[in-house]
Protein backbone atom coordinates (compact mmCIF):
# COMPACT_ATOMS: atom_id res chain seq x y z
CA UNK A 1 16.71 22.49 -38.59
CA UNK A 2 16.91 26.41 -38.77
CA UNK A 3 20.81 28.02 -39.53
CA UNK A 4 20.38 31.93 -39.61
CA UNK A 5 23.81 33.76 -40.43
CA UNK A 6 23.45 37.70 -40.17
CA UNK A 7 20.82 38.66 -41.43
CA UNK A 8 19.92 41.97 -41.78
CA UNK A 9 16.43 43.77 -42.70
CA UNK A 10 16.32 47.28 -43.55
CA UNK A 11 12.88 49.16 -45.34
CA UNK A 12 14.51 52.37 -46.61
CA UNK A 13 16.72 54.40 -44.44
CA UNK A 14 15.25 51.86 -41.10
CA UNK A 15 17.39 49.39 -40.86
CA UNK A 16 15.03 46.97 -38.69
CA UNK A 17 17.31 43.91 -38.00
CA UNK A 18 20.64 44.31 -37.86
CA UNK A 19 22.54 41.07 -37.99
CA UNK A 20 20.64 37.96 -36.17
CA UNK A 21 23.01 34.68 -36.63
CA UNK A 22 21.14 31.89 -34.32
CA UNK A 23 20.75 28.09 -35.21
CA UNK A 24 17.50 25.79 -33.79
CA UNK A 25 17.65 22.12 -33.83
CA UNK A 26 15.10 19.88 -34.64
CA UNK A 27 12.64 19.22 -32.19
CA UNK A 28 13.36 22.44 -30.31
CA UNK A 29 11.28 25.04 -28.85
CA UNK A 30 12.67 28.63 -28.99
CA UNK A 31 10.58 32.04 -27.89
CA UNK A 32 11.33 35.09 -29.03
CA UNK A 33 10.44 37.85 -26.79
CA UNK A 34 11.11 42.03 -26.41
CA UNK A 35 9.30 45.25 -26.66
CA UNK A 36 6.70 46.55 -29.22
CA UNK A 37 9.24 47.62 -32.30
CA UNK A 38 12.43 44.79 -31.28
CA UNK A 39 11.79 43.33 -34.66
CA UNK A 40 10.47 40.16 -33.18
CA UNK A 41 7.65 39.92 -36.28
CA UNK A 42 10.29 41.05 -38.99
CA UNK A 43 12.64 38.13 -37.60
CA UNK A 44 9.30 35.60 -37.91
CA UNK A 45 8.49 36.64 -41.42
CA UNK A 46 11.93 36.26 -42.75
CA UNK A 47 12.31 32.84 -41.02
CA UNK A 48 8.99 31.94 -42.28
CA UNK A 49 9.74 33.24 -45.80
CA UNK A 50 6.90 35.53 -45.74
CA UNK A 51 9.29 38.19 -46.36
CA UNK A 52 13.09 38.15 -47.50
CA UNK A 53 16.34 39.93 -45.65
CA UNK A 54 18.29 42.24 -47.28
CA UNK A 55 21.55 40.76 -46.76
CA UNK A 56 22.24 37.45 -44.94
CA UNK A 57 21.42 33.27 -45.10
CA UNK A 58 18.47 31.59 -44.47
CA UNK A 59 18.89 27.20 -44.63
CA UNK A 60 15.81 25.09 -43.59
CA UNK A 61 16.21 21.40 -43.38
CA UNK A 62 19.17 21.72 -45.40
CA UNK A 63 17.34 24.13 -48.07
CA UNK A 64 19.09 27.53 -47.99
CA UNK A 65 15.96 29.12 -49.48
CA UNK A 66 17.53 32.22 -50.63
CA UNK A 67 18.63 30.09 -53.66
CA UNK A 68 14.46 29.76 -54.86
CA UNK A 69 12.11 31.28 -57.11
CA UNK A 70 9.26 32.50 -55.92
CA UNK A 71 7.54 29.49 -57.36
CA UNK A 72 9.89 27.20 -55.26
CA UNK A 73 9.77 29.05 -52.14
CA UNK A 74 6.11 28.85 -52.38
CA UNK A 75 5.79 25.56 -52.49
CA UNK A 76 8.75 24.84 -50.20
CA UNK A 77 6.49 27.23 -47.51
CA UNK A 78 3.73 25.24 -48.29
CA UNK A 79 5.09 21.51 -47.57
CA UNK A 80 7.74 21.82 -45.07
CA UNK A 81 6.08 25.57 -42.94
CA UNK A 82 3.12 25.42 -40.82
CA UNK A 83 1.91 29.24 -39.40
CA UNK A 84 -0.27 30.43 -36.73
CA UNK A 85 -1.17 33.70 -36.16
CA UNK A 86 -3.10 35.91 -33.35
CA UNK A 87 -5.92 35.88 -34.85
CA UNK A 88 -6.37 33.03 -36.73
CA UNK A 89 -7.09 33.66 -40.10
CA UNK A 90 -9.28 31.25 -40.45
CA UNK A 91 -12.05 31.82 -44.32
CA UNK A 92 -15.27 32.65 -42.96
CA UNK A 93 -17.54 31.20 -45.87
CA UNK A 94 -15.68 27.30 -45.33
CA UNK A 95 -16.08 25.13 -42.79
CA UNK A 96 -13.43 23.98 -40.06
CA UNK A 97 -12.85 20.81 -42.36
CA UNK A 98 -12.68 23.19 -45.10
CA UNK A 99 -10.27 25.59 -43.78
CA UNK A 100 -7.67 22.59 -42.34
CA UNK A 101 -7.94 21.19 -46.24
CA UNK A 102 -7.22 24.27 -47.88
CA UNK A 103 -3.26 23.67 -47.42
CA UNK A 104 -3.53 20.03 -48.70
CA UNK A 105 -5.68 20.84 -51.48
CA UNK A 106 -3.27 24.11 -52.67
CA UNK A 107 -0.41 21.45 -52.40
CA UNK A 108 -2.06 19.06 -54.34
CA UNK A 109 -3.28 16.11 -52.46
CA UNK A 110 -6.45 14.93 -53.91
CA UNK A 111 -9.61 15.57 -52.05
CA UNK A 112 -9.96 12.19 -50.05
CA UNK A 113 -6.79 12.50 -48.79
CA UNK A 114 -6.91 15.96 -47.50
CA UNK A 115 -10.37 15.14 -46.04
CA UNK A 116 -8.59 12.05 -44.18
CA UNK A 117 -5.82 14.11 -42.57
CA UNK A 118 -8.10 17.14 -41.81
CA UNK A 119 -10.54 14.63 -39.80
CA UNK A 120 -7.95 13.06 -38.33
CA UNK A 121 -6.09 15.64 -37.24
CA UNK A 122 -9.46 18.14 -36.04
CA UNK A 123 -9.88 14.69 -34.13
CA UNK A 124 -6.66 14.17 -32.57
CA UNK A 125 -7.66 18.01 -31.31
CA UNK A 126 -10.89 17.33 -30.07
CA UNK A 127 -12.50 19.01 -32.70
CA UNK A 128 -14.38 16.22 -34.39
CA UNK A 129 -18.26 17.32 -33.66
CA UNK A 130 -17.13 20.85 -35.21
CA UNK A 131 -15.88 19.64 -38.37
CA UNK A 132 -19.11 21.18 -40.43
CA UNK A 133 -19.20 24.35 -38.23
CA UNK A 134 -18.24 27.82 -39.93
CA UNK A 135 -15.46 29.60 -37.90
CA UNK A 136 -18.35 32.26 -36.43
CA UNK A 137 -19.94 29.17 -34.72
CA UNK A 138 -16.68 28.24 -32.90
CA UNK A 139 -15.15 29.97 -29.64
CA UNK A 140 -12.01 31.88 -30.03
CA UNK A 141 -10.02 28.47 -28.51
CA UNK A 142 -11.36 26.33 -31.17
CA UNK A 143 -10.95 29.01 -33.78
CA UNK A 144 -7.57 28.72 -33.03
CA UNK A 145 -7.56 24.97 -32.69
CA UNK A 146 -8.84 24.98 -36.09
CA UNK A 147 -5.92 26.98 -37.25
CA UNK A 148 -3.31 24.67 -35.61
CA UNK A 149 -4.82 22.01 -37.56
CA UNK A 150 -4.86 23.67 -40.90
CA UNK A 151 -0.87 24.71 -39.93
CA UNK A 152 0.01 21.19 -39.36
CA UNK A 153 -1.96 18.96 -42.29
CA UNK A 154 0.88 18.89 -44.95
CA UNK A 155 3.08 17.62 -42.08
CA UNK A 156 5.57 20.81 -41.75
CA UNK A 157 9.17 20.67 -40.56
CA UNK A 158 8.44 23.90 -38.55
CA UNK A 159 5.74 25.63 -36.92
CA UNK A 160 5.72 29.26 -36.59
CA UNK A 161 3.90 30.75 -34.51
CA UNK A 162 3.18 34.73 -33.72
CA UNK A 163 1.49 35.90 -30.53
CA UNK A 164 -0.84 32.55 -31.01
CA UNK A 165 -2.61 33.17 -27.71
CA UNK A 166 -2.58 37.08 -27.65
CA UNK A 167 -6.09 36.94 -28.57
CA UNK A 168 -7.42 34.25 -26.08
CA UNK A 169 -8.47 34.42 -22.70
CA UNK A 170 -6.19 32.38 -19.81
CA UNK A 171 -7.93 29.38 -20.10
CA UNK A 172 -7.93 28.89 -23.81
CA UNK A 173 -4.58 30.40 -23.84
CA UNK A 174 -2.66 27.74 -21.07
CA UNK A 175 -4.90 24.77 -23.31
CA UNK A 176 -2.93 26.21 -26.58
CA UNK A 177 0.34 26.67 -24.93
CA UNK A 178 -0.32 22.78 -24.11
CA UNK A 179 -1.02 21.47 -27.54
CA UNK A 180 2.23 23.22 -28.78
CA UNK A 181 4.48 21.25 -26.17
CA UNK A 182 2.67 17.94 -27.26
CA UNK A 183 3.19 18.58 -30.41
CA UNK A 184 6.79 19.03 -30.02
CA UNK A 185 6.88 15.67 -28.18
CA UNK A 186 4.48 13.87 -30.39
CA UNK A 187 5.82 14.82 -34.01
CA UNK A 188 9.38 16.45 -33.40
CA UNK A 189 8.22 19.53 -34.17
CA UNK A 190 10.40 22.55 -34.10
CA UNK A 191 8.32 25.49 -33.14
CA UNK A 192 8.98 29.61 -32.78
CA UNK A 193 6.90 31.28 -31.17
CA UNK A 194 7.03 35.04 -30.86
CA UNK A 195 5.23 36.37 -27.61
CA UNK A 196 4.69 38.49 -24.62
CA UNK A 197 2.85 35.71 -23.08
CA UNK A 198 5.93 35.20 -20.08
CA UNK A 199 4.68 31.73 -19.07
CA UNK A 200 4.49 30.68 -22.52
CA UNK A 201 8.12 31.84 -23.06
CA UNK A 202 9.28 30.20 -19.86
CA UNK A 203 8.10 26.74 -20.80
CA UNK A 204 9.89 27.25 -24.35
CA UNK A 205 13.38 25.36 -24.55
CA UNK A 206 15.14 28.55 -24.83
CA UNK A 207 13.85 32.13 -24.63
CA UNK A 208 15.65 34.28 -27.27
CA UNK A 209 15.22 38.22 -26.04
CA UNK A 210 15.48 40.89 -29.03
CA UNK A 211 16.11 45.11 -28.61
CA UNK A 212 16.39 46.93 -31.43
CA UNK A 213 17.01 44.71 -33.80
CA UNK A 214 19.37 42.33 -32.46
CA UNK A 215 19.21 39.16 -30.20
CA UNK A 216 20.51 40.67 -26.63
């Protein structure tokens, strides 16, 4: 699903990754872990195509993405990427429903559609009575629950996922880590998650450990 051949990420004089080669199958759940400054988020951002290397290859589902416009990348982000975040950027003037649709409707699926999969899937999470609610009327769990929803309604290839439970308490945290292993085994999912959560990391499929810059 994911082929990575050393890539390298430098901002001026730093060079912050310095040649990560690593391959993830479909289906396959891989944690990256390390200290503060590894270059755990750098690694996410270029895998996610938030951000580009300065020297190496990047192939998703048989898409080496390097090859794209901006225009393409976006919308090859948008279909086949799904993202979660700490703290889940969800829009505070839309609804749940809203927020899960906003993918869908940048994409282009007409509003009926987008409603149906954004009910269905806020459903499948147990979020169907908060639908209507605006994210300061939902817990921190279901604010994140939200944003799992709105990360998976365009049906990604991958989900990415960075410190996704740094921000919740144990409880809410262990029901996340859940949903991403059901996920997995309910849509063939390929997920990375980057953490410091070691429970989370230990229930991953393999545990990748970075130090300055480098998978060690």
């Amino acid at each position: 699903m994911i082929h990575v051949n050393n890539i390298h990420k430098s901002f001026g004089d730093l060079e912050v990754l310095k040649g990560i080669t690593i391959n993830v199958a479909k289906g396959e759940v891989v944690s990256i872990v390390g200290a503060s400054g590894a270059g755990k988020t750098t690694l996410l951002q270029i895998l996610g195509t938030l951000d580009t290397p300065s020297s190496g290859k990047l192939v998703i589902s048989d898409q080496t993405v390097s090859n794209l416009s901006r225009t393409e990348l976006a919308n090859f982000r948008n279909k086949n990427i799904g993202f979660v975040f700490q703290f889940h950027q969800l829009l505070p003037e839309f609804t749940a429903l809203e927020n899960v649709m906003m993918p869908a409707w940048i994409a282009g699926i007409k509003d009926d559609e987008a409603e149906r999969r954004g009910k269905e899937i806020l459903s499948e999470l147990g979020l169907t009575d908060r639908e209507s609610h605006l994210p300061s009327e939902l817990s921190g769990g279901e604010q994140q629950r939200v944003a799992v929803a709105r990360a998976l309604i365009n049906k990604p290839d991958v989900l990415f996922a960075d410190e996704p439970s740094g921000n919740l308490d144990s409880e809410n945290a262990k029901m996340l880590h859940d949903l991403f292993f059901e996920l997995r085994d309910k849509l063939g999912l390929t997920i990375i998650i980057v953490t410091h959560n070691e429970d989370l990391a230990a229930r991953a499929n393999r545990t990748l450990r970075m130090a300055d810059g480098l998978i060690v």
